[in-house]
PDB file of N, CA and C in Angstrom:
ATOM      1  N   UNK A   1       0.840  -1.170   0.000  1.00  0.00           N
ATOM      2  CA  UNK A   1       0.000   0.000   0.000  1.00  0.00           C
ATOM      3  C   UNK A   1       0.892   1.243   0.000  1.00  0.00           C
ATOM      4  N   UNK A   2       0.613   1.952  -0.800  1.00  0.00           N
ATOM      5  CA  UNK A   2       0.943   3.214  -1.151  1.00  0.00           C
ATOM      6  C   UNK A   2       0.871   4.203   0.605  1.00  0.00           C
ATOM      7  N   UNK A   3       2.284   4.601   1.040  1.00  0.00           N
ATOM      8  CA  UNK A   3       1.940   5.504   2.375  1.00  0.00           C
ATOM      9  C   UNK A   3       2.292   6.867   2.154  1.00  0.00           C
ATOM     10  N   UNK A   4       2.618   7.261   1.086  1.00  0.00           N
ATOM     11  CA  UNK A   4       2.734   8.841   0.692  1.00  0.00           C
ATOM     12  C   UNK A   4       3.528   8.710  -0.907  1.00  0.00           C
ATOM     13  N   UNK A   5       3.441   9.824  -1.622  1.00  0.00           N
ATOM     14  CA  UNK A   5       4.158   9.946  -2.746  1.00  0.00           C
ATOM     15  C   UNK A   5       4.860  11.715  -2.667  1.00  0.00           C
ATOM     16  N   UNK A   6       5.718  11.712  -3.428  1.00  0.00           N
ATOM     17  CA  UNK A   6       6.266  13.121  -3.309  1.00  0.00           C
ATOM     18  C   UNK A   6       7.205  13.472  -4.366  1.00  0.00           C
ATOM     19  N   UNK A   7       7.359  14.743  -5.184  1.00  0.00           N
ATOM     20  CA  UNK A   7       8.126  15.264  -5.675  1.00  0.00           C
ATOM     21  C   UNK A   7       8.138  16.387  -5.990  1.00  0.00           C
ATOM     22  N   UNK A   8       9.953  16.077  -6.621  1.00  0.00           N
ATOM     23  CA  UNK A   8      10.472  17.815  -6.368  1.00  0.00           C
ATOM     24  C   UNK A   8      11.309  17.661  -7.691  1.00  0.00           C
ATOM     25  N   UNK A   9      11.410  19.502  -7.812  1.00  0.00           N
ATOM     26  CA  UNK A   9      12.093  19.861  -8.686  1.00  0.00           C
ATOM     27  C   UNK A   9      13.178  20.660  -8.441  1.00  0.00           C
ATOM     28  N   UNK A  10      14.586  20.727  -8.931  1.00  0.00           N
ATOM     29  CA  UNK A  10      15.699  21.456  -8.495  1.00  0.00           C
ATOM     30  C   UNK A  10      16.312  21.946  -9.659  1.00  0.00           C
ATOM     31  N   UNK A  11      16.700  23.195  -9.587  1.00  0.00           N
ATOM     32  CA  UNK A  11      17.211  23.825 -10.822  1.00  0.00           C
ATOM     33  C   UNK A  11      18.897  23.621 -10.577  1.00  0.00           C
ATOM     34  N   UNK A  12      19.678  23.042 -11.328  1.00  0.00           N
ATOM     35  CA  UNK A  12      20.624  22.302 -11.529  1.00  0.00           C
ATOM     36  C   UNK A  12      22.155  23.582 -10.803  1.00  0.00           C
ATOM     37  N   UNK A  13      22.072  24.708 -11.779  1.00  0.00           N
ATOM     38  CA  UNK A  13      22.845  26.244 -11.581  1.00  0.00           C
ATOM     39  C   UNK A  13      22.630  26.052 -10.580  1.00  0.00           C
ATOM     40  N   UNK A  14      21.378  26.988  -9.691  1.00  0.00           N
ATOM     41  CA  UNK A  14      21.012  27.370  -8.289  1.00  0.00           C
ATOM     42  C   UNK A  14      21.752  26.677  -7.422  1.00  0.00           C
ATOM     43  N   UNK A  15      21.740  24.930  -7.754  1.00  0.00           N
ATOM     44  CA  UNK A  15      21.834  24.454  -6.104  1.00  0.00           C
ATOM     45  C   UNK A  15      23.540  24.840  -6.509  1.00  0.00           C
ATOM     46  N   UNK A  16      23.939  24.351  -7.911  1.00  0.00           N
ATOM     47  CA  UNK A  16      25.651  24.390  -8.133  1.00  0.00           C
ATOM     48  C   UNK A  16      26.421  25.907  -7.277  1.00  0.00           C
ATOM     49  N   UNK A  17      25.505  26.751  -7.968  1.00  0.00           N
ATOM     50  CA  UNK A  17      25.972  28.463  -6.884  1.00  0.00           C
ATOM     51  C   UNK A  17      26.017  28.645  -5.362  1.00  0.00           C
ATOM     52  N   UNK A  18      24.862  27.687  -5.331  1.00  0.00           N
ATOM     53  CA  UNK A  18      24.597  27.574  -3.756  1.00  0.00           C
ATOM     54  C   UNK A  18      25.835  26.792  -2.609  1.00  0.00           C
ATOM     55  N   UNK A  19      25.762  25.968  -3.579  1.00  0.00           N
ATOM     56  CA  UNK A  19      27.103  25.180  -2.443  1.00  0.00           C
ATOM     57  C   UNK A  19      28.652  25.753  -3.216  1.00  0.00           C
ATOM     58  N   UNK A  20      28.751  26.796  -3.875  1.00  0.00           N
ATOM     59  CA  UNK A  20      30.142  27.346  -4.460  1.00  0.00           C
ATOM     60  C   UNK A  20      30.255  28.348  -3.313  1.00  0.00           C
ATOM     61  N   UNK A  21      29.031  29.344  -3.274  1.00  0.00           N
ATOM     62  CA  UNK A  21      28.690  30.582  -2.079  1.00  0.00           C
ATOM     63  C   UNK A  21      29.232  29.878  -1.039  1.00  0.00           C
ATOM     64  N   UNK A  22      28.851  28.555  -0.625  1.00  0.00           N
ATOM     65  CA  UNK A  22      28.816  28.725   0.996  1.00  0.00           C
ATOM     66  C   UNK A  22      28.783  26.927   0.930  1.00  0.00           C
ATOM     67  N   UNK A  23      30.595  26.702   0.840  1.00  0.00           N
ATOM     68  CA  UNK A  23      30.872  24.720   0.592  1.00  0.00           C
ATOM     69  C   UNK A  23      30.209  24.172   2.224  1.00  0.00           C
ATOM     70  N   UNK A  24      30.513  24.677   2.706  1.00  0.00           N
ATOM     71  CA  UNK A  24      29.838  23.742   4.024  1.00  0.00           C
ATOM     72  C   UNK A  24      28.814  23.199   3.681  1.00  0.00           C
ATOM     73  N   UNK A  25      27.759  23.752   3.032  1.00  0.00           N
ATOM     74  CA  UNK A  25      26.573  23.652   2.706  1.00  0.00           C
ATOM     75  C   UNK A  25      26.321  21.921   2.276  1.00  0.00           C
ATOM     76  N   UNK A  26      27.536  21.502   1.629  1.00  0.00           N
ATOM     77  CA  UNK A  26      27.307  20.131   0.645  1.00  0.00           C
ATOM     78  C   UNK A  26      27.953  19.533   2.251  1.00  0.00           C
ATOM     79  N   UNK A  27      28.147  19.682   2.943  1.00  0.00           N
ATOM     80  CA  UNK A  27      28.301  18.601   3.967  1.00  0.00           C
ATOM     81  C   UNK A  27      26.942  18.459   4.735  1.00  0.00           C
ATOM     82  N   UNK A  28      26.489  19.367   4.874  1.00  0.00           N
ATOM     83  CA  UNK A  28      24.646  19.299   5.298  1.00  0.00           C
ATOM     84  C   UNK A  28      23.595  18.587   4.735  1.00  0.00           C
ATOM     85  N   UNK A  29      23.930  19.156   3.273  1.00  0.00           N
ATOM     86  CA  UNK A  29      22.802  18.096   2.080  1.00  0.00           C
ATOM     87  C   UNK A  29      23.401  17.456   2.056  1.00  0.00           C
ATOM     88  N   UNK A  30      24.344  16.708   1.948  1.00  0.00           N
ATOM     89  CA  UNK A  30      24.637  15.399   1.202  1.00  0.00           C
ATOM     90  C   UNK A  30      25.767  14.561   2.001  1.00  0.00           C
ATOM     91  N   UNK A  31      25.277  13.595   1.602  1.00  0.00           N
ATOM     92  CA  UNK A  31      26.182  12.281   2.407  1.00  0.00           C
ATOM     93  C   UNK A  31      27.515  12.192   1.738  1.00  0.00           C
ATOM     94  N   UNK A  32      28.612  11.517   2.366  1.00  0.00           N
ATOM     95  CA  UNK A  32      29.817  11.598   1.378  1.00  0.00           C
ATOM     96  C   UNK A  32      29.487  10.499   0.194  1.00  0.00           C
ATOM     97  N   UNK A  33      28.615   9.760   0.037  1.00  0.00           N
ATOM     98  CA  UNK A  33      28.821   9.152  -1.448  1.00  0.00           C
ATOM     99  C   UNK A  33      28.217   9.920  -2.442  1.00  0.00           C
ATOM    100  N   UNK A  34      27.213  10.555  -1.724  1.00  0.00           N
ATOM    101  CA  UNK A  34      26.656  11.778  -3.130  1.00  0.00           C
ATOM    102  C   UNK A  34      27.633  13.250  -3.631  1.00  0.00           C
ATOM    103  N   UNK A  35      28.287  13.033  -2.589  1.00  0.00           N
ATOM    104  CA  UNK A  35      29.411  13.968  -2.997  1.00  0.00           C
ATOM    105  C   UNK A  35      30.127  13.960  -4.157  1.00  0.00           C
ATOM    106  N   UNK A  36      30.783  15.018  -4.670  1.00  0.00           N
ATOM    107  CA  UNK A  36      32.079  14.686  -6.168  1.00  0.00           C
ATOM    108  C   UNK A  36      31.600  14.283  -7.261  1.00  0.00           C
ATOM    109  N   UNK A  37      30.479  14.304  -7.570  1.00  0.00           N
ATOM    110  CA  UNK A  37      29.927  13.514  -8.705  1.00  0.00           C
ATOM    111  C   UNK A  37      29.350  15.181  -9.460  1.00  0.00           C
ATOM    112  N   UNK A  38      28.867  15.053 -10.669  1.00  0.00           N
ATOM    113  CA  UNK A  38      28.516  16.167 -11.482  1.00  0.00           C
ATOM    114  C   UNK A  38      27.549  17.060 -10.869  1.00  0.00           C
ATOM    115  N   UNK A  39      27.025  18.129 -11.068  1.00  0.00           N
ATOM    116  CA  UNK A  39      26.161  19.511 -10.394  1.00  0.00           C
ATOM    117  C   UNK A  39      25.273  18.402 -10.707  1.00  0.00           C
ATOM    118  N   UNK A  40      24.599  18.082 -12.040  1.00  0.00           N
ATOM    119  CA  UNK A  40      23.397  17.173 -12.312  1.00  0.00           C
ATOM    120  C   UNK A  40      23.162  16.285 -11.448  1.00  0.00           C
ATOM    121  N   UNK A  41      23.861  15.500 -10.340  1.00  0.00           N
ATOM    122  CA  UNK A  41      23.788  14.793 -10.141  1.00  0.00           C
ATOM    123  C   UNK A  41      23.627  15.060  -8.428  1.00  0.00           C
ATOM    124  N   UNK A  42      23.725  16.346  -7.851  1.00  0.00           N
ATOM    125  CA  UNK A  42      23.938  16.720  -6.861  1.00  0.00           C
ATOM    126  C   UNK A  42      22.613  17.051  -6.868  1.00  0.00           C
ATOM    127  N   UNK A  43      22.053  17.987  -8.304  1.00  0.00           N
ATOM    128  CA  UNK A  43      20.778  18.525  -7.629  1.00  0.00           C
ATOM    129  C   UNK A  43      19.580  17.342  -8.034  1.00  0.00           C
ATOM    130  N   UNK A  44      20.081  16.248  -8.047  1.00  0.00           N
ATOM    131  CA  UNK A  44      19.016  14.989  -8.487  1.00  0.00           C
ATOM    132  C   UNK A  44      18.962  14.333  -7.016  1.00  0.00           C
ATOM    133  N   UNK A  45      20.364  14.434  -6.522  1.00  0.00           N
ATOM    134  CA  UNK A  45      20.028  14.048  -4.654  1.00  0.00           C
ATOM    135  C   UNK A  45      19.445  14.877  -3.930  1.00  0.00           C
ATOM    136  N   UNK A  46      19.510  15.886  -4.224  1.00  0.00           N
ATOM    137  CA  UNK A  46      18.679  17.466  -3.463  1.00  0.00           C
ATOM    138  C   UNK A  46      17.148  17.269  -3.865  1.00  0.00           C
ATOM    139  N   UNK A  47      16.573  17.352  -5.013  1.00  0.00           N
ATOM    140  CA  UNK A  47      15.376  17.122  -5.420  1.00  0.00           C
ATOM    141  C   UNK A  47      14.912  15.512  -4.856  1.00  0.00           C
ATOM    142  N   UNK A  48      15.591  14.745  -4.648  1.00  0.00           N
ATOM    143  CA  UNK A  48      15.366  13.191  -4.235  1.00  0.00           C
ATOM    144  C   UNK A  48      15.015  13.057  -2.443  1.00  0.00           C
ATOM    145  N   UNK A  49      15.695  14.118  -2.195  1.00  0.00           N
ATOM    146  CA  UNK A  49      15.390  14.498  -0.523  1.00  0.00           C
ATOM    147  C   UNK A  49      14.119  15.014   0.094  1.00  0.00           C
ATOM    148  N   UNK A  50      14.245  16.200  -0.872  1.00  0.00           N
ATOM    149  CA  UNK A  50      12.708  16.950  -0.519  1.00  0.00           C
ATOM    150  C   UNK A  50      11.769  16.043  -1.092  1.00  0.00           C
ATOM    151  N   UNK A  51      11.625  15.265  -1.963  1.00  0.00           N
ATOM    152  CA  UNK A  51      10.565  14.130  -2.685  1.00  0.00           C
ATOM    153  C   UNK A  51      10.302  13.234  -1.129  1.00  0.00           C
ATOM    154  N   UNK A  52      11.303  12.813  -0.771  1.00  0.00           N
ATOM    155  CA  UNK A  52      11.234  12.277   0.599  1.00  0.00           C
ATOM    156  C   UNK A  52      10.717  12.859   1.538  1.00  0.00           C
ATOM    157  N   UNK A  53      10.741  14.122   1.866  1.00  0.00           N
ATOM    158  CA  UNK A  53      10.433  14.861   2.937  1.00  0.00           C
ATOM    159  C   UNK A  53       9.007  14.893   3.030  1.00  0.00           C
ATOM    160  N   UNK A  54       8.369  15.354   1.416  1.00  0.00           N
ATOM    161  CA  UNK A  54       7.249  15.517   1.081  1.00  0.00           C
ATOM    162  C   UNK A  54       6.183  14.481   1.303  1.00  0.00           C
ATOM    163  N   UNK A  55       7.001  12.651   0.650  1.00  0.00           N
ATOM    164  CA  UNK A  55       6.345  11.907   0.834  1.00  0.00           C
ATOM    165  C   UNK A  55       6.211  11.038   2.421  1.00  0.00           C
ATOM    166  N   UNK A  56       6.718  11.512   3.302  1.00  0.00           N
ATOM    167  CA  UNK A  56       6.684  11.276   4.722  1.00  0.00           C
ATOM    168  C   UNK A  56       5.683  12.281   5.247  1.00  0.00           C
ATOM    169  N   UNK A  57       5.466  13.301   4.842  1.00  0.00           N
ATOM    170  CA  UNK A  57       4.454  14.222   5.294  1.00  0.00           C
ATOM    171  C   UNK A  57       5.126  15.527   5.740  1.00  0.00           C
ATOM    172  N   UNK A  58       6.640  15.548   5.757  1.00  0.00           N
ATOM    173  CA  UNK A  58       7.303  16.590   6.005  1.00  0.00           C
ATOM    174  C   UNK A  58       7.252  16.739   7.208  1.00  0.00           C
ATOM    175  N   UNK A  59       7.562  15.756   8.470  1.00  0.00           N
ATOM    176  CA  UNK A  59       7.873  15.883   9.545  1.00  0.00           C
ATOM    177  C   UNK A  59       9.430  16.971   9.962  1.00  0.00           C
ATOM    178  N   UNK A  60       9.393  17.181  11.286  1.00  0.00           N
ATOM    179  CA  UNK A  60      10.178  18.196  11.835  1.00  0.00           C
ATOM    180  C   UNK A  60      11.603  17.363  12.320  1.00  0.00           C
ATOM    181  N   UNK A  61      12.431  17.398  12.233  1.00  0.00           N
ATOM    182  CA  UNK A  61      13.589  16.983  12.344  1.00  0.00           C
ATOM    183  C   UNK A  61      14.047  16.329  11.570  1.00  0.00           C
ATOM    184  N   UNK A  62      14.111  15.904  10.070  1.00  0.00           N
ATOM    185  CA  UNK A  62      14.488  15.316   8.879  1.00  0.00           C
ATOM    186  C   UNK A  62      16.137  15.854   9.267  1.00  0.00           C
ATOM    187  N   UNK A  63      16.890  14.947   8.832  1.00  0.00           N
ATOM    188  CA  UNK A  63      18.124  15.234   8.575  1.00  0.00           C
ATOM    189  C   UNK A  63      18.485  15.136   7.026  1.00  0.00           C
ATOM    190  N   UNK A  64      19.219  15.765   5.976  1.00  0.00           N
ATOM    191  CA  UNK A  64      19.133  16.001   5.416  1.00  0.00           C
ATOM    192  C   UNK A  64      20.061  14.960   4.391  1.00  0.00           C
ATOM    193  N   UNK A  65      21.159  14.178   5.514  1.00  0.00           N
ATOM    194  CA  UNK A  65      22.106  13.110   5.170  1.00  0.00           C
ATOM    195  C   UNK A  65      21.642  12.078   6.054  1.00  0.00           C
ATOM    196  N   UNK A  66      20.405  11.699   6.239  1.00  0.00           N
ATOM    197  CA  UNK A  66      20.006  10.835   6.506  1.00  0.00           C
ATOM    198  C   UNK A  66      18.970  10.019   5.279  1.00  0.00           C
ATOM    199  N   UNK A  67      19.147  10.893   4.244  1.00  0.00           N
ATOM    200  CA  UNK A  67      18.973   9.923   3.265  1.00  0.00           C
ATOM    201  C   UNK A  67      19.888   9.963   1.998  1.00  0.00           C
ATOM    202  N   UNK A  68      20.151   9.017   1.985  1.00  0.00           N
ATOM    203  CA  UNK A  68      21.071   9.048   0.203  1.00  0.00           C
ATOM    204  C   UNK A  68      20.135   8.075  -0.771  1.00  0.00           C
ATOM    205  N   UNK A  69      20.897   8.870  -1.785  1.00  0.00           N
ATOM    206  CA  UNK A  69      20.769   8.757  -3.580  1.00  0.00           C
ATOM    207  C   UNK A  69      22.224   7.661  -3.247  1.00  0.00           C
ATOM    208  N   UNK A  70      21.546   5.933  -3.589  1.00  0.00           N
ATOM    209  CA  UNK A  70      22.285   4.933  -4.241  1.00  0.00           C
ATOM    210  C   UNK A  70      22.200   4.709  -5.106  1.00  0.00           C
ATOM    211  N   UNK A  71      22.991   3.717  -6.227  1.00  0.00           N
ATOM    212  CA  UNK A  71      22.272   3.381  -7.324  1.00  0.00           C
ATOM    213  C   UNK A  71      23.158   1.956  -7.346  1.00  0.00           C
ATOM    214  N   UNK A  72      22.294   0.945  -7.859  1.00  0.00           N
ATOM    215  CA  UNK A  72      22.244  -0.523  -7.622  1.00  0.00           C
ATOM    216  C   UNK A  72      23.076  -0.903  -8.679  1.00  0.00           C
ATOM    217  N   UNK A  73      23.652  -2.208  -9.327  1.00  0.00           N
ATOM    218  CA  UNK A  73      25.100  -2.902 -10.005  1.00  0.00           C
ATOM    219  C   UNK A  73      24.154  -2.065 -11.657  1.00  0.00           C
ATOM    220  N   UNK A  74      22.670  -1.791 -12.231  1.00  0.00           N
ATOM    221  CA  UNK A  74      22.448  -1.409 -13.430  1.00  0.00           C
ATOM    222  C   UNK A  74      22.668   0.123 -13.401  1.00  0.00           C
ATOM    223  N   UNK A  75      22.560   0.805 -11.860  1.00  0.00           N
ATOM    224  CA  UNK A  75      22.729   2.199 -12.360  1.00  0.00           C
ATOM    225  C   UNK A  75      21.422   2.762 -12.073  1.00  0.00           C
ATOM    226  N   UNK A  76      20.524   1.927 -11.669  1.00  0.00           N
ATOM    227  CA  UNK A  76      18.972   2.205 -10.691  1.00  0.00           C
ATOM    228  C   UNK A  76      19.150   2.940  -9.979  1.00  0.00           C
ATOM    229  N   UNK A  77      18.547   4.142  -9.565  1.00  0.00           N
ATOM    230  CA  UNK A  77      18.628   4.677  -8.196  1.00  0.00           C
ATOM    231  C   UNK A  77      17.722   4.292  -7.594  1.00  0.00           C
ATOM    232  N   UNK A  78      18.140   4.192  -6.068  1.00  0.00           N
ATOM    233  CA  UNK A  78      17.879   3.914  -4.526  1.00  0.00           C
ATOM    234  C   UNK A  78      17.910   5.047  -3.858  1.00  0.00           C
ATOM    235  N   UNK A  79      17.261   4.615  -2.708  1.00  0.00           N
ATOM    236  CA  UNK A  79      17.074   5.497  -1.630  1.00  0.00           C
ATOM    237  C   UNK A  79      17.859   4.054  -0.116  1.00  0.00           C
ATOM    238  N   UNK A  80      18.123   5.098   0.259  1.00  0.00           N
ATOM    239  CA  UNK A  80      19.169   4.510   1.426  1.00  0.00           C
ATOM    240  C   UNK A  80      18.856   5.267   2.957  1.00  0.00           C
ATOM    241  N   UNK A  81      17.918   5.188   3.543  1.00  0.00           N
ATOM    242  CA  UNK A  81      18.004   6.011   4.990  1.00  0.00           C
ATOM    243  C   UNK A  81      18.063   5.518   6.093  1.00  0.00           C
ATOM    244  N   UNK A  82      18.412   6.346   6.921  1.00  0.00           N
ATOM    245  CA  UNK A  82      18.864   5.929   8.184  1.00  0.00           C
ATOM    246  C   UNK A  82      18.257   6.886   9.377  1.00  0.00           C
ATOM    247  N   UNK A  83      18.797   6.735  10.495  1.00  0.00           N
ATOM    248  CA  UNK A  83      18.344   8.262  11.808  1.00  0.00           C
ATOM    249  C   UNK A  83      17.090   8.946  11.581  1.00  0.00           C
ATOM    250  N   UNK A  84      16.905   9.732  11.569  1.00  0.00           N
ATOM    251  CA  UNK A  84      15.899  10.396  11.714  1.00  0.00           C
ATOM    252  C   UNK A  84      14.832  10.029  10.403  1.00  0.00           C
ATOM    253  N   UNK A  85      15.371  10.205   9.441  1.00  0.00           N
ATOM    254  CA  UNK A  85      14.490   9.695   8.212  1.00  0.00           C
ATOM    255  C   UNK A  85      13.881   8.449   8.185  1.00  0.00           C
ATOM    256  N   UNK A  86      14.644   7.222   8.696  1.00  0.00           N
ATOM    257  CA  UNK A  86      14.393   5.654   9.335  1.00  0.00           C
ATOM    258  C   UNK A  86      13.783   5.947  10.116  1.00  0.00           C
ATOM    259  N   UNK A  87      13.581   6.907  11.360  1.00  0.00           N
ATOM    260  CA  UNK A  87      12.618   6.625  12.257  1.00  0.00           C
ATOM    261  C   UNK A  87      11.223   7.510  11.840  1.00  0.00           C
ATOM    262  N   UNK A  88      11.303   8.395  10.769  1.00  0.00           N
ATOM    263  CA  UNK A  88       9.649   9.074  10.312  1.00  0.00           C
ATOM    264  C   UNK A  88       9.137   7.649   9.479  1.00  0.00           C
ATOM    265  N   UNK A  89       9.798   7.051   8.409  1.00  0.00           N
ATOM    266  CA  UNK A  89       9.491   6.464   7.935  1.00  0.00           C
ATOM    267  C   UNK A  89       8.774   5.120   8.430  1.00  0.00           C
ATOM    268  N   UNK A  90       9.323   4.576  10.083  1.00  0.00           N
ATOM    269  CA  UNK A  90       9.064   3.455  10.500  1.00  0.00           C
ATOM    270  C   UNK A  90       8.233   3.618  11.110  1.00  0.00           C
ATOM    271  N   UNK A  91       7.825   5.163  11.801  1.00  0.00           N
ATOM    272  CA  UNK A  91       6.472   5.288  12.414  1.00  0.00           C
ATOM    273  C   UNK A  91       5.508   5.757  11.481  1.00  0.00           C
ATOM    274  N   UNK A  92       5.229   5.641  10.278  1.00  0.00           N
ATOM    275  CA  UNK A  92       4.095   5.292   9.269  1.00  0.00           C
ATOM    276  C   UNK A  92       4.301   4.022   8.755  1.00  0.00           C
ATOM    277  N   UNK A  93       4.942   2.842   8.662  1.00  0.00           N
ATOM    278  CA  UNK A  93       4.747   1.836   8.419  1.00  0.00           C
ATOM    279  C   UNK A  93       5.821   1.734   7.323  1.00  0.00           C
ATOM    280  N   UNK A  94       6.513   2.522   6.437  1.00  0.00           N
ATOM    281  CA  UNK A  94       6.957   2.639   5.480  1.00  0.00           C
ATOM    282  C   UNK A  94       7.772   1.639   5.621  1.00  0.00           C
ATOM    283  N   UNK A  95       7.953   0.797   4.488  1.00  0.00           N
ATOM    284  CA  UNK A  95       8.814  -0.917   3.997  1.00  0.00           C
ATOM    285  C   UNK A  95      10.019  -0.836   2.938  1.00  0.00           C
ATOM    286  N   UNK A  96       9.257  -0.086   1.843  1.00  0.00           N
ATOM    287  CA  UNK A  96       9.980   0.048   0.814  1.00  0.00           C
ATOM    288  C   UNK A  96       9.768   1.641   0.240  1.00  0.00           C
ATOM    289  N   UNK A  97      11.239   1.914  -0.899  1.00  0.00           N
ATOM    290  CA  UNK A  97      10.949   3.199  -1.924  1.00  0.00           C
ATOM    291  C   UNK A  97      11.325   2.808  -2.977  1.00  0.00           C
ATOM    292  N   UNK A  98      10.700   3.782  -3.790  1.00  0.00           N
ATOM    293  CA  UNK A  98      10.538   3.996  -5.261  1.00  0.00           C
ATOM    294  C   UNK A  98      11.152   5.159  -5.594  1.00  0.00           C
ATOM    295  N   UNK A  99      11.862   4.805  -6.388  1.00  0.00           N
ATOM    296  CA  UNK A  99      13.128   6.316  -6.514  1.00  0.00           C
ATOM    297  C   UNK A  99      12.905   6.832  -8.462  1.00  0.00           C
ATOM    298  N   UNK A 100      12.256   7.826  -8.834  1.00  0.00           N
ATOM    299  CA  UNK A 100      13.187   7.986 -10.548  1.00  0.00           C
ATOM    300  C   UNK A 100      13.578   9.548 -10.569  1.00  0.00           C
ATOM    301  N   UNK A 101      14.058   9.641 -11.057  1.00  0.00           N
ATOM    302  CA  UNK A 101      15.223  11.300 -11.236  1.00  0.00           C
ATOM    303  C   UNK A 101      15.182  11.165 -12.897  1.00  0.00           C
ATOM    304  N   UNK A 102      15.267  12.525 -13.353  1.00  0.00           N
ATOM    305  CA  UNK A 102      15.252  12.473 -14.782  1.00  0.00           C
ATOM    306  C   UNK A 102      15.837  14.021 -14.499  1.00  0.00           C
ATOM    307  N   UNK A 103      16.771  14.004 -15.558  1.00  0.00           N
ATOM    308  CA  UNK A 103      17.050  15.557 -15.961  1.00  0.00           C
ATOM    309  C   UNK A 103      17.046  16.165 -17.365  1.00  0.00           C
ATOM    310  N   UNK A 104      16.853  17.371 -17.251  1.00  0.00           N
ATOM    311  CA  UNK A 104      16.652  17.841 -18.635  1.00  0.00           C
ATOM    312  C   UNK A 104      16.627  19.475 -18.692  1.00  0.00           C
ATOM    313  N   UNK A 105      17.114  20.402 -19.665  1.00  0.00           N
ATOM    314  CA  UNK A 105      16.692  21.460 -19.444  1.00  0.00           C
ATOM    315  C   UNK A 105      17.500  22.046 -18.506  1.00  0.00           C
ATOM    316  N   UNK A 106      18.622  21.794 -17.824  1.00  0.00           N
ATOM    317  CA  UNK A 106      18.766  22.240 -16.466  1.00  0.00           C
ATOM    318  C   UNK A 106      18.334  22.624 -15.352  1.00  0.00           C
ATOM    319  N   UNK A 107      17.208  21.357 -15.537  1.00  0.00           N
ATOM    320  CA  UNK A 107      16.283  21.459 -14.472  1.00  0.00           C
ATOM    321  C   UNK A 107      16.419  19.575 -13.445  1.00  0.00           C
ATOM    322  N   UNK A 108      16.341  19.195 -12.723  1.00  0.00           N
ATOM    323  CA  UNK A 108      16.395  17.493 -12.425  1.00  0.00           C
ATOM    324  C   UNK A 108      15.089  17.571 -11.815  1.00  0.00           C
ATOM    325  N   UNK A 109      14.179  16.527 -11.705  1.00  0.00           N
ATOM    326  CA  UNK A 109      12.712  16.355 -11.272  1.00  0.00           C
ATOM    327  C   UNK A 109      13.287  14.592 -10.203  1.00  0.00           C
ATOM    328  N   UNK A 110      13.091  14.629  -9.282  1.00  0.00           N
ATOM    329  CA  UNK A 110      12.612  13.471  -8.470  1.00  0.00           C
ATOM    330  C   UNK A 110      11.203  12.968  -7.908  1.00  0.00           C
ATOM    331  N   UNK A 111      10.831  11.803  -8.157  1.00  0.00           N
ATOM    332  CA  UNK A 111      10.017  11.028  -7.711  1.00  0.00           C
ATOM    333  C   UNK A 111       9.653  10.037  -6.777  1.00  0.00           C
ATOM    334  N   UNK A 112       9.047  10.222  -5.618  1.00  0.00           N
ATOM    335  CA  UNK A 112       9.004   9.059  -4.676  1.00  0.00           C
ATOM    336  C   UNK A 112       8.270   8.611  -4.048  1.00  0.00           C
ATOM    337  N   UNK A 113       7.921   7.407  -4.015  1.00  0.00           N
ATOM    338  CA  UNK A 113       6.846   6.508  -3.583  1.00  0.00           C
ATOM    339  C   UNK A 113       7.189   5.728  -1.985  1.00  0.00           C
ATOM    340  N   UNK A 114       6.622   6.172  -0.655  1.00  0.00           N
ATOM    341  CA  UNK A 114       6.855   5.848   0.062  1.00  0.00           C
ATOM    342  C   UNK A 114       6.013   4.202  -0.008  1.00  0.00           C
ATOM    343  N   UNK A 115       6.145   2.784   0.560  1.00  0.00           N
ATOM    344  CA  UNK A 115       5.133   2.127   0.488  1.00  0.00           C
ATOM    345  C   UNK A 115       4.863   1.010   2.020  1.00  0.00           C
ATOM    346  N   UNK A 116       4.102   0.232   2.070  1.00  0.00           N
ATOM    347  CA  UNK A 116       4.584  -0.439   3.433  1.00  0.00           C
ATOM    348  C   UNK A 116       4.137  -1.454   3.009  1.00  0.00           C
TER     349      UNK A 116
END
């Protein structure tokens, strides 16, 4: 059963300026494996977060590296959480996610299907 769905959109530049302004910033959003990899690919974990946030109901204490953007031996992306995100998720029942990211435009769109 379907326990929330959610998505987001991230403009690719913005978040890239954003963590150039002020690098600490990518230690907040992002876990070290989402790190070092292309702007595209940074703001596809950024948009993949808030999709999460959204589809939990947007509870208050989300950590922001408590969830990562994996991607499985084809190149699938995953969702990976832990702490605080593991515990919103386990007090709605949530079992499994559904992860897709698409970019285009210099824009990345994430999709996510919380389920139990």
């Amino acid at each position: 059963m379907i326990v929330g769905i959610g998505v987001d959109i991230a403009d690719i530049s913005r978040l890239r300026d954003a963590v150039r302004r002020t690098p600490a910033l990518a230690d907040r959003l992002f876990a070290p494996g989402e790190r070092g990899g292309p702007d595209s690919s940074l703001a596809a974990c950024f948009a993949a977060k808030e999709a999460v946030a959204k589809a939990l109901g947007g509870p208050a204490g989300l950590r922001w590296t408590d969830v990562e953007v994996i991607h499985d031996h084809r190149g699938r992306p995953m969702l990976e959480v832990s702490g605080s995100v593991a515990a919103a998720a386990a007090s709605l029942g949530v079992r499994s996610w559904h992860l897709s990211l698409s970019h285009d435009g210099g824009l990345c769109v994430a999709m996510v299907v919380a389920e139990s």
